[in-house]
C-alpha atoms as a PDB file:
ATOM      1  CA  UNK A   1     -72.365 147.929   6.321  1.00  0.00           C
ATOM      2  CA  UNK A   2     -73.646 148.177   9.966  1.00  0.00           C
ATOM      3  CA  UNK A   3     -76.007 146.418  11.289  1.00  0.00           C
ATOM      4  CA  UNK A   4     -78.436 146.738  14.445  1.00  0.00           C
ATOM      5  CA  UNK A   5     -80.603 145.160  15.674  1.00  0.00           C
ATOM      6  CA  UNK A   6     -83.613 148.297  18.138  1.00  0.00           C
ATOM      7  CA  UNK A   7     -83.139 146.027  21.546  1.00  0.00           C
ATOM      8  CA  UNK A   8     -85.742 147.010  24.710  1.00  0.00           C
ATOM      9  CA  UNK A   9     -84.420 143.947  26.519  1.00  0.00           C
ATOM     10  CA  UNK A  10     -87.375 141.774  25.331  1.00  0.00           C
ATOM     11  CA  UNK A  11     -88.188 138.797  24.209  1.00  0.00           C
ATOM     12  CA  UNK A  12     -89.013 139.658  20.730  1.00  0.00           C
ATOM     13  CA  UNK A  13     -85.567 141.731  19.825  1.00  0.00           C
ATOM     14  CA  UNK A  14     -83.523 139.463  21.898  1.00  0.00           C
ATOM     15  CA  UNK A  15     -85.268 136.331  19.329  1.00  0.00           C
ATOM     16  CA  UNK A  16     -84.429 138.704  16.334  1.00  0.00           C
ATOM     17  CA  UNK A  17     -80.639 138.975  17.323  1.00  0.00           C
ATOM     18  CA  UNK A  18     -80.003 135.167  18.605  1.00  0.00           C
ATOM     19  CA  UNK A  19     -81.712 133.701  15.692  1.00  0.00           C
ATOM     20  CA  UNK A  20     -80.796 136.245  12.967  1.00  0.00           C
ATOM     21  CA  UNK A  21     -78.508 138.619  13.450  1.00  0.00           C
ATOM     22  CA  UNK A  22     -75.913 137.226  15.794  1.00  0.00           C
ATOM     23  CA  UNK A  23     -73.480 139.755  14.222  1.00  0.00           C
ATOM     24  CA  UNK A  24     -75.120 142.989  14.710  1.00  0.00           C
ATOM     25  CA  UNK A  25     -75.098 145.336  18.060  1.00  0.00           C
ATOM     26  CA  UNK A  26     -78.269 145.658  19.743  1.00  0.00           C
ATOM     27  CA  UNK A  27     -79.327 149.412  19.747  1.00  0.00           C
ATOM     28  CA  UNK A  28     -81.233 150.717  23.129  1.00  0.00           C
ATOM     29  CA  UNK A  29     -82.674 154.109  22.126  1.00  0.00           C
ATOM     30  CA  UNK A  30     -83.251 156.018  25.622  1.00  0.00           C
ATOM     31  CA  UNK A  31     -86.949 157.881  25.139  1.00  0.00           C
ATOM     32  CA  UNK A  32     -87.165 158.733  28.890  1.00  0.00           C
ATOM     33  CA  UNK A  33     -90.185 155.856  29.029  1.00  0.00           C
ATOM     34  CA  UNK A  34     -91.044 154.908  32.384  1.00  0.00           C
ATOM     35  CA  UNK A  35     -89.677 151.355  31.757  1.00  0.00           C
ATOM     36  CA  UNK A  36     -86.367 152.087  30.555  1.00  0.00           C
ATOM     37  CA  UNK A  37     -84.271 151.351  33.833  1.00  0.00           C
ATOM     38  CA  UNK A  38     -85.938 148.171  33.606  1.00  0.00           C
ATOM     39  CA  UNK A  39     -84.774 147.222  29.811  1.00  0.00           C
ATOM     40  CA  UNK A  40     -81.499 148.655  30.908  1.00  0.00           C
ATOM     41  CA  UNK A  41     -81.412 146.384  33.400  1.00  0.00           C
ATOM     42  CA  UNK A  42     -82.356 143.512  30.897  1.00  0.00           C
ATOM     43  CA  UNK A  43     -79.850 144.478  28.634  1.00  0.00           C
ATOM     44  CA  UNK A  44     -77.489 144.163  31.095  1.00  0.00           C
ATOM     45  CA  UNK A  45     -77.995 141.110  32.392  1.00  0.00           C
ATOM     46  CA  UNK A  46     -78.102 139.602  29.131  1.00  0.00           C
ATOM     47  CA  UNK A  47     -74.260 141.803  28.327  1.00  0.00           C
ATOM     48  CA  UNK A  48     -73.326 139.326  31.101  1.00  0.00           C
ATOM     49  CA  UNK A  49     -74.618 135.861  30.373  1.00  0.00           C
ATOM     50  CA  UNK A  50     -74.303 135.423  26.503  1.00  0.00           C
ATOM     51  CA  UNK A  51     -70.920 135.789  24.271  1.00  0.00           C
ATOM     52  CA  UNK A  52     -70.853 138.553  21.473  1.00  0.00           C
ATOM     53  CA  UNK A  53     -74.416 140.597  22.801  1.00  0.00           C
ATOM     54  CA  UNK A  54     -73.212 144.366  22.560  1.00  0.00           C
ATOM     55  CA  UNK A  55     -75.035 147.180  23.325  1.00  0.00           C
ATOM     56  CA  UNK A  56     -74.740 150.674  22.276  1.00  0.00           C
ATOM     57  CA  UNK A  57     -77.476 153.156  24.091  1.00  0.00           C
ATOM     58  CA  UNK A  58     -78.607 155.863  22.127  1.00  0.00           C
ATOM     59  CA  UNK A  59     -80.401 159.299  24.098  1.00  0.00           C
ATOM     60  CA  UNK A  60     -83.162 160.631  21.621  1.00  0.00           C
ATOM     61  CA  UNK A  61     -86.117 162.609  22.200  1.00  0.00           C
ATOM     62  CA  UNK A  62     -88.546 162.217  25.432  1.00  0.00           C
ATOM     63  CA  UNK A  63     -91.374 160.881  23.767  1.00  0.00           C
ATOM     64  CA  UNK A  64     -91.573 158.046  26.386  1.00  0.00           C
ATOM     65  CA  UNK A  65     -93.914 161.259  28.535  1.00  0.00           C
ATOM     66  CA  UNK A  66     -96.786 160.887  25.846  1.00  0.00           C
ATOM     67  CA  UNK A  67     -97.421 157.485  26.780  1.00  0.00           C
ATOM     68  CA  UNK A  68    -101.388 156.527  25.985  1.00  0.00           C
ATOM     69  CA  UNK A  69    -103.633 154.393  29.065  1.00  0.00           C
ATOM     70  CA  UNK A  70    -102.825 151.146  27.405  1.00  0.00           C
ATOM     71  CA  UNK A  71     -98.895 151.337  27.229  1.00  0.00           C
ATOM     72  CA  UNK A  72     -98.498 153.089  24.083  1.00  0.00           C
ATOM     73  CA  UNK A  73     -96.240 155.299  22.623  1.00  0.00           C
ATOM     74  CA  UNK A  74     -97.016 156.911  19.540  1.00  0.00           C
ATOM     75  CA  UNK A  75     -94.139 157.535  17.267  1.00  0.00           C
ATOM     76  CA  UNK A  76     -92.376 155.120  19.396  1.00  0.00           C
ATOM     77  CA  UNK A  77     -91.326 152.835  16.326  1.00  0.00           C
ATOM     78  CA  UNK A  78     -90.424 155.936  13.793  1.00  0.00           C
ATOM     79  CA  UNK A  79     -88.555 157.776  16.878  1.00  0.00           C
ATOM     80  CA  UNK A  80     -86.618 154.368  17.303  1.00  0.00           C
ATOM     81  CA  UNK A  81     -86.032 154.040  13.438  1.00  0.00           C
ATOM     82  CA  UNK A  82     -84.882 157.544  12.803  1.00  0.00           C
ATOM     83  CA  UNK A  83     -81.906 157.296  15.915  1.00  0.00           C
ATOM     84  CA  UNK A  84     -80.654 154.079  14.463  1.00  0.00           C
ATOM     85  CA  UNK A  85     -80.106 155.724  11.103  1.00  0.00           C
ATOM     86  CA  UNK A  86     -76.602 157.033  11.515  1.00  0.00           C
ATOM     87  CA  UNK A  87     -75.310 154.351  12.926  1.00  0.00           C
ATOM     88  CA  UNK A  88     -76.411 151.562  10.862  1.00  0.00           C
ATOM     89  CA  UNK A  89     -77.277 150.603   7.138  1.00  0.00           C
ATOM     90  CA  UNK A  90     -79.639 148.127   8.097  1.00  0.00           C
ATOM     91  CA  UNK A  91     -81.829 148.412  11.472  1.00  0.00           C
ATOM     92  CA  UNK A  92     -83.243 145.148  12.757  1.00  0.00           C
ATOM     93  CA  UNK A  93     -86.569 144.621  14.326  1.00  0.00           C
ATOM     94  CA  UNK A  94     -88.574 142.069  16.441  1.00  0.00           C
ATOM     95  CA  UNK A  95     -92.194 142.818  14.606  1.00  0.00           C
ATOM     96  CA  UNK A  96     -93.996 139.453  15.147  1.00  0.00           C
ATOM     97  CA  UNK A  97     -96.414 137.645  12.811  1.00  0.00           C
ATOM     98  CA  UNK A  98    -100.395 139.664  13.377  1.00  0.00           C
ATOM     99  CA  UNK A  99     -98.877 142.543  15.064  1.00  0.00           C
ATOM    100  CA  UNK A 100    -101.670 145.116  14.895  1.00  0.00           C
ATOM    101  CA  UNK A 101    -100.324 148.274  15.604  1.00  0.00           C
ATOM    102  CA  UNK A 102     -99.802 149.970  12.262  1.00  0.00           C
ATOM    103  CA  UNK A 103     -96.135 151.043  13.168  1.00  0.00           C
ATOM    104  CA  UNK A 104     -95.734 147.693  12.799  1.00  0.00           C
ATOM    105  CA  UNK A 105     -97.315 146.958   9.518  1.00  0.00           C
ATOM    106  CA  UNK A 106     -94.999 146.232   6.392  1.00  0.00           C
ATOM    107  CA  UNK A 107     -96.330 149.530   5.032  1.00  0.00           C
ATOM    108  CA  UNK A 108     -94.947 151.528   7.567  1.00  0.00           C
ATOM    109  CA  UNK A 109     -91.283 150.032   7.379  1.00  0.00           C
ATOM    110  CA  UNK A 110     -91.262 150.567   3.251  1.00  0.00           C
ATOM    111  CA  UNK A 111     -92.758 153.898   4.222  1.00  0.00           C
ATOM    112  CA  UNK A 112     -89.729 154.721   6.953  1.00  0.00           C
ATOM    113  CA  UNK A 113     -87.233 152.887   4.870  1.00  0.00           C
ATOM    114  CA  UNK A 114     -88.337 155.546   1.871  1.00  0.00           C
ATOM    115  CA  UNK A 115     -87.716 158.330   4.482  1.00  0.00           C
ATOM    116  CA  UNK A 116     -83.871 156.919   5.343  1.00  0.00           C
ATOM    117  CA  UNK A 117     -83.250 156.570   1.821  1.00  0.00           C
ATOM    118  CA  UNK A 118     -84.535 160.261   0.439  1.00  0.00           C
ATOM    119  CA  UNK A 119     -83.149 161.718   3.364  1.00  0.00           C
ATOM    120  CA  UNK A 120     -79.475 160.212   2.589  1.00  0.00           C
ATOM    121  CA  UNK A 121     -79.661 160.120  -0.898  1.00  0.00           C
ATOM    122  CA  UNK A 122     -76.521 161.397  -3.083  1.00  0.00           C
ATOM    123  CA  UNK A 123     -76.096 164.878  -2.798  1.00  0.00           C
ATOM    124  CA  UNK A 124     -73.350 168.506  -2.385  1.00  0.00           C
ATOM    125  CA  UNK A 125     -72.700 166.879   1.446  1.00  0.00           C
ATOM    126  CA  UNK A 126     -73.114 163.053   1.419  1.00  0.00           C
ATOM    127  CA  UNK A 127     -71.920 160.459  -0.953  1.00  0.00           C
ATOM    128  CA  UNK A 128     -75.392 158.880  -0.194  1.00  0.00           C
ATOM    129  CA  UNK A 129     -76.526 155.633   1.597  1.00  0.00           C
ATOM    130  CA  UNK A 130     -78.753 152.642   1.202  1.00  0.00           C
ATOM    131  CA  UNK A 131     -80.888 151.460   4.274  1.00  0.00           C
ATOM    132  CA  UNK A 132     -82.688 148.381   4.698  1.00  0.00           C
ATOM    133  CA  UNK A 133     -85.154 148.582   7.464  1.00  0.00           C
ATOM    134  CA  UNK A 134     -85.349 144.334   7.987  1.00  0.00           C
ATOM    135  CA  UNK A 135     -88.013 142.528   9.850  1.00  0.00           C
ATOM    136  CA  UNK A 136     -86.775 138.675  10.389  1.00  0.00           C
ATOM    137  CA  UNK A 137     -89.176 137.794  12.866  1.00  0.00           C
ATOM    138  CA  UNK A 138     -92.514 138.416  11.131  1.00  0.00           C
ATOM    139  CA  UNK A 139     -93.243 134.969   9.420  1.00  0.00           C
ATOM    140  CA  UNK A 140     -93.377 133.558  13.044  1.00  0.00           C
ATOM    141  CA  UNK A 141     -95.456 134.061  16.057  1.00  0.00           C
ATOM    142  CA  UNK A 142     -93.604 134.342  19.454  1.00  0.00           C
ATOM    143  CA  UNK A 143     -94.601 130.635  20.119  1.00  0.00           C
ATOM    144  CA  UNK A 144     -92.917 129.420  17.252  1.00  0.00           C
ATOM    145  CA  UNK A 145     -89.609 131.486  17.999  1.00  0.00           C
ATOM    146  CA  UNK A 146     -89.511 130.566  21.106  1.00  0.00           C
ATOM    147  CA  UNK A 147     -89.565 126.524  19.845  1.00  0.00           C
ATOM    148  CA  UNK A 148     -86.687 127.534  17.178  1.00  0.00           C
ATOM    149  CA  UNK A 149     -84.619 128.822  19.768  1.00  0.00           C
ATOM    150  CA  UNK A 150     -84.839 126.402  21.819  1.00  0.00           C
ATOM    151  CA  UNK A 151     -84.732 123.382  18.883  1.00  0.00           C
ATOM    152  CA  UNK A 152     -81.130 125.057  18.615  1.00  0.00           C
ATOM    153  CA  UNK A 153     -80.201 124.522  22.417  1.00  0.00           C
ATOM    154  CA  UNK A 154     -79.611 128.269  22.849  1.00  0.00           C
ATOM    155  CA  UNK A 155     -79.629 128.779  26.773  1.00  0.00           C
ATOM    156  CA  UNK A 156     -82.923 129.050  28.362  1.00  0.00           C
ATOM    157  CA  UNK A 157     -81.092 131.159  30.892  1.00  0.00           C
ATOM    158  CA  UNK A 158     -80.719 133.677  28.624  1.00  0.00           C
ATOM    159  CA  UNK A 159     -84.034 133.741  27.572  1.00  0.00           C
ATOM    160  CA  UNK A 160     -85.112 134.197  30.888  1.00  0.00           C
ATOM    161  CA  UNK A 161     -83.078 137.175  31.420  1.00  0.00           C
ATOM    162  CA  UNK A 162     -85.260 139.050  28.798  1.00  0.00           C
ATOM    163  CA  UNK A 163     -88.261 141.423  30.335  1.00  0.00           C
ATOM    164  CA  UNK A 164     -92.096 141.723  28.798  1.00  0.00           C
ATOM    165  CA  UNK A 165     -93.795 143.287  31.505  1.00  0.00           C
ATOM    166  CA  UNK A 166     -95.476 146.815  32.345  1.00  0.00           C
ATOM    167  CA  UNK A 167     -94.706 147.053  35.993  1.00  0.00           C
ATOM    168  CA  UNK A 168     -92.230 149.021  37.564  1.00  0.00           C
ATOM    169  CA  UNK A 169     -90.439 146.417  39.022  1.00  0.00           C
ATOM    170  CA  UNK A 170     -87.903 143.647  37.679  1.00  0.00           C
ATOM    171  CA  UNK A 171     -90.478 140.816  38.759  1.00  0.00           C
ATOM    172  CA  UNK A 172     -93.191 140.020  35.814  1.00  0.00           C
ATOM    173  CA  UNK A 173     -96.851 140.749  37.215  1.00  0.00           C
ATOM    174  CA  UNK A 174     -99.018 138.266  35.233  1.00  0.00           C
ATOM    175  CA  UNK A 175    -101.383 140.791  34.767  1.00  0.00           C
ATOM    176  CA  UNK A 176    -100.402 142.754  31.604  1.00  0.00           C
ATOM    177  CA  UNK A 177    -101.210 142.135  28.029  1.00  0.00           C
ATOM    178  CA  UNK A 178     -96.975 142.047  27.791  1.00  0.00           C
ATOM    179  CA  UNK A 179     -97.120 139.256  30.396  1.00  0.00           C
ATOM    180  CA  UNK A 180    -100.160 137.464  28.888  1.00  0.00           C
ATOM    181  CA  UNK A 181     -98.203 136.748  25.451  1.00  0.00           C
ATOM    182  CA  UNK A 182     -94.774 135.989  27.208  1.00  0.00           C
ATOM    183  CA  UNK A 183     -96.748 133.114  29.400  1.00  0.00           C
ATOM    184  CA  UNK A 184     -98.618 132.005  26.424  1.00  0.00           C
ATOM    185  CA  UNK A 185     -95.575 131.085  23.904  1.00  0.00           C
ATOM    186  CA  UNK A 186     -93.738 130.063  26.801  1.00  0.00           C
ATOM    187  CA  UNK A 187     -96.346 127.616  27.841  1.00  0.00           C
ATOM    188  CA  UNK A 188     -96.484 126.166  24.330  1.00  0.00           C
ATOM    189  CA  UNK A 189     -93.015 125.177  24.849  1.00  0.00           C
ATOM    190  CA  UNK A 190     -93.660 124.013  28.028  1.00  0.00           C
ATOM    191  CA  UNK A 191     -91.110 126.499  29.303  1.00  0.00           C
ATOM    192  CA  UNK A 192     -93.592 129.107  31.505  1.00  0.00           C
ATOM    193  CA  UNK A 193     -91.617 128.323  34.966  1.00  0.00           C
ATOM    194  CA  UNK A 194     -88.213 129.939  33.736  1.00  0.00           C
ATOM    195  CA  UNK A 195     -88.923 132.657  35.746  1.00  0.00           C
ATOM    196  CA  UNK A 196     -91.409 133.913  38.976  1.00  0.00           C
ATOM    197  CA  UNK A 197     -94.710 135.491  38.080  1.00  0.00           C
ATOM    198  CA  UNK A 198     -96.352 137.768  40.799  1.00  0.00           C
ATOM    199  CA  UNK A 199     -99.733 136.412  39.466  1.00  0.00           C
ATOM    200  CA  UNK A 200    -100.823 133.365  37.863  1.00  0.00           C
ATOM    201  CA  UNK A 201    -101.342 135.056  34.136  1.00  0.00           C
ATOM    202  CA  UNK A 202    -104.036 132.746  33.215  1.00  0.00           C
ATOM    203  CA  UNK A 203    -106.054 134.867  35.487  1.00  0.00           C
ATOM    204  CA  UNK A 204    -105.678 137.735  34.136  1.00  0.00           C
ATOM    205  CA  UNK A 205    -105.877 135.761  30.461  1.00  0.00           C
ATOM    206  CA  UNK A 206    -109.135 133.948  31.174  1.00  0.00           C
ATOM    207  CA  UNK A 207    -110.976 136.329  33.856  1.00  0.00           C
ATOM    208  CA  UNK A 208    -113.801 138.593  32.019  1.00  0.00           C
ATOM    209  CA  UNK A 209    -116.073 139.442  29.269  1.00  0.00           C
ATOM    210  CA  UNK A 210    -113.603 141.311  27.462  1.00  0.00           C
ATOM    211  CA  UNK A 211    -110.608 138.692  28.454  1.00  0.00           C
ATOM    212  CA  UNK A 212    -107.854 137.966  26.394  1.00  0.00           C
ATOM    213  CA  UNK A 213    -109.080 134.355  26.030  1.00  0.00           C
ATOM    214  CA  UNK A 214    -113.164 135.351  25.705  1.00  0.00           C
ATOM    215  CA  UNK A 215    -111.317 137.269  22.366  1.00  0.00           C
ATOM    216  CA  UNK A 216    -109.964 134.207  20.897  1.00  0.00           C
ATOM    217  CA  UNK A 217    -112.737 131.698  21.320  1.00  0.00           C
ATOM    218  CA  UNK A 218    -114.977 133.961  19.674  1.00  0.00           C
ATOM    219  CA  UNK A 219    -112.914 135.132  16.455  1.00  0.00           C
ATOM    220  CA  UNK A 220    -111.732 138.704  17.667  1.00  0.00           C
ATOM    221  CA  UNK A 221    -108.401 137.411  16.848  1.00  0.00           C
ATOM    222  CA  UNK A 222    -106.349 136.116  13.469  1.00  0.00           C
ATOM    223  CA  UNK A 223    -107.300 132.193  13.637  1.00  0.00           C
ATOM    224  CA  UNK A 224    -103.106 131.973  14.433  1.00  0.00           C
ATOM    225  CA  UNK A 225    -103.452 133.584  17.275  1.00  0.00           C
ATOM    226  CA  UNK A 226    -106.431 132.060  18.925  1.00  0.00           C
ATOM    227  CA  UNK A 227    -104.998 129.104  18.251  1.00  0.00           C
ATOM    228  CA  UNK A 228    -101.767 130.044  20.261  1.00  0.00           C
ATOM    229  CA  UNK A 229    -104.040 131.308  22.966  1.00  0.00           C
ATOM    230  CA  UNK A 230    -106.221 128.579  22.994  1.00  0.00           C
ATOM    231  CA  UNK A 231    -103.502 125.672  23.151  1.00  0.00           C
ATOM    232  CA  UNK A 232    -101.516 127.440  25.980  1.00  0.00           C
ATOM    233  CA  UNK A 233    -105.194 127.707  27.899  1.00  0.00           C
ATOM    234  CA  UNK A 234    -106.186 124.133  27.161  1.00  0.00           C
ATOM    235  CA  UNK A 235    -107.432 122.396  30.360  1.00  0.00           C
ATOM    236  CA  UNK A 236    -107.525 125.563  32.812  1.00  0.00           C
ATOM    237  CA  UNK A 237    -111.103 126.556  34.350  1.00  0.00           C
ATOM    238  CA  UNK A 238    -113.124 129.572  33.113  1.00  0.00           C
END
């Protein structure tokens, strides 16, 4: 059985391979996104710092052009899922605790892992296959992760090579939801100077009606994650 672990050259899949699946390549499907140089670059980097990371890149389909206002790509997950599937029996993912997006929900892997499994049953041209569609990092948030990896004295350095960011650039802006959770775990851990931010996140965080931190002190997140939010904000002025 082959195992791989769907790598963007973030902090969440990079978590998933170093703290679960040390043995499996990390799988870089291309889907002509905007960022993808970016995780390439990532990827790369981390290739060269830490012993055993392999990557394989996969081209699929250009879905990367249908891109929604607020950094979403629909079928993103399933497109992902789908190019893994002949090279692996079991595709790894880096689906947090409270992930929202329902191509993140448990339903949708059993759902996708149903797909794999009818589509490669036993049949005239195939002796058939079992997938397992695994999601290791979903009983933790990224704060806690982060704190596991580093309770194991993994490299921080190699951490830092990872990218959560939405600009075009390899610097991170502090002013992206992608930034805003990276600063927040790493705060927690007392860890957010591993790398340069362009802008102080807690800016972007705190600043606004509608702000990230506005959200959690008044229950429009899970009680886990205002917590997280509210810890790694403790202290700063509103």
């Amino acid at each position: 059985m082959r195992r791989v672990v769907l790598a963007s050259g973030g902090m969440d899949s990079f978590l998933a391979w170093a703290l679960f699946a040390q043995d499996a390549v990390n799988l870089f499907v291309d889907i002509d996104h905007k960022y993808r140089e970016k995780e390439r670059n990532a990827l790369d980097k981390l290739t060269a710092l830490v012993p055993d990371f392999q990557i394989q890149v996969v081209v699929s389909s250009d879905i990367g052009r249908t891109e929604t206002a607020s950094g979403i790509i629909p079928l993103r997950n399933a497109q992902f899922i789908l190019a893994a599937a002949p090279f692996a029996d079991e595709i790894i993912m880096g689906i947090l605790q409270g992930e929202i997006n329902s191509d993140k929900s448990e339903h949708f892997i059993s759902l996708m892992q149903q797909v794999l499994n009818e589509s490669w049953k036993e049949q005239y041209w195939t002796e058939g296959r079992i997938f397992t569609i695994a999601t290791p990092t979903r009983a933790y948030s990224k704060t806690e992760l982060i704190h596991i990896y580093a309770a194991r004295k993994l490299p921080i350095e190699w951490l830092a090579a990872t990218v959560s960011c939405y600009a075009d650039d390899d610097l991170h802006c502090g002013e992206c939801p992608s930034c805003a959770k990276r600063w927040i775990a790493l705060k927690n851990n007392n860890l957010q100077d591993i790398h340069e931010w362009r802008k102080d996140p807690r800016q972007y965080i705190a600043v606004g009606d509608e702000s990230i931190l506005t959200k959690a002190a008044t229950g429009q997140y899970d009680s886990l994650r205002a917590v997280e939010i509210m810890t790694a904000m403790e202290g700063y002025p509103v």
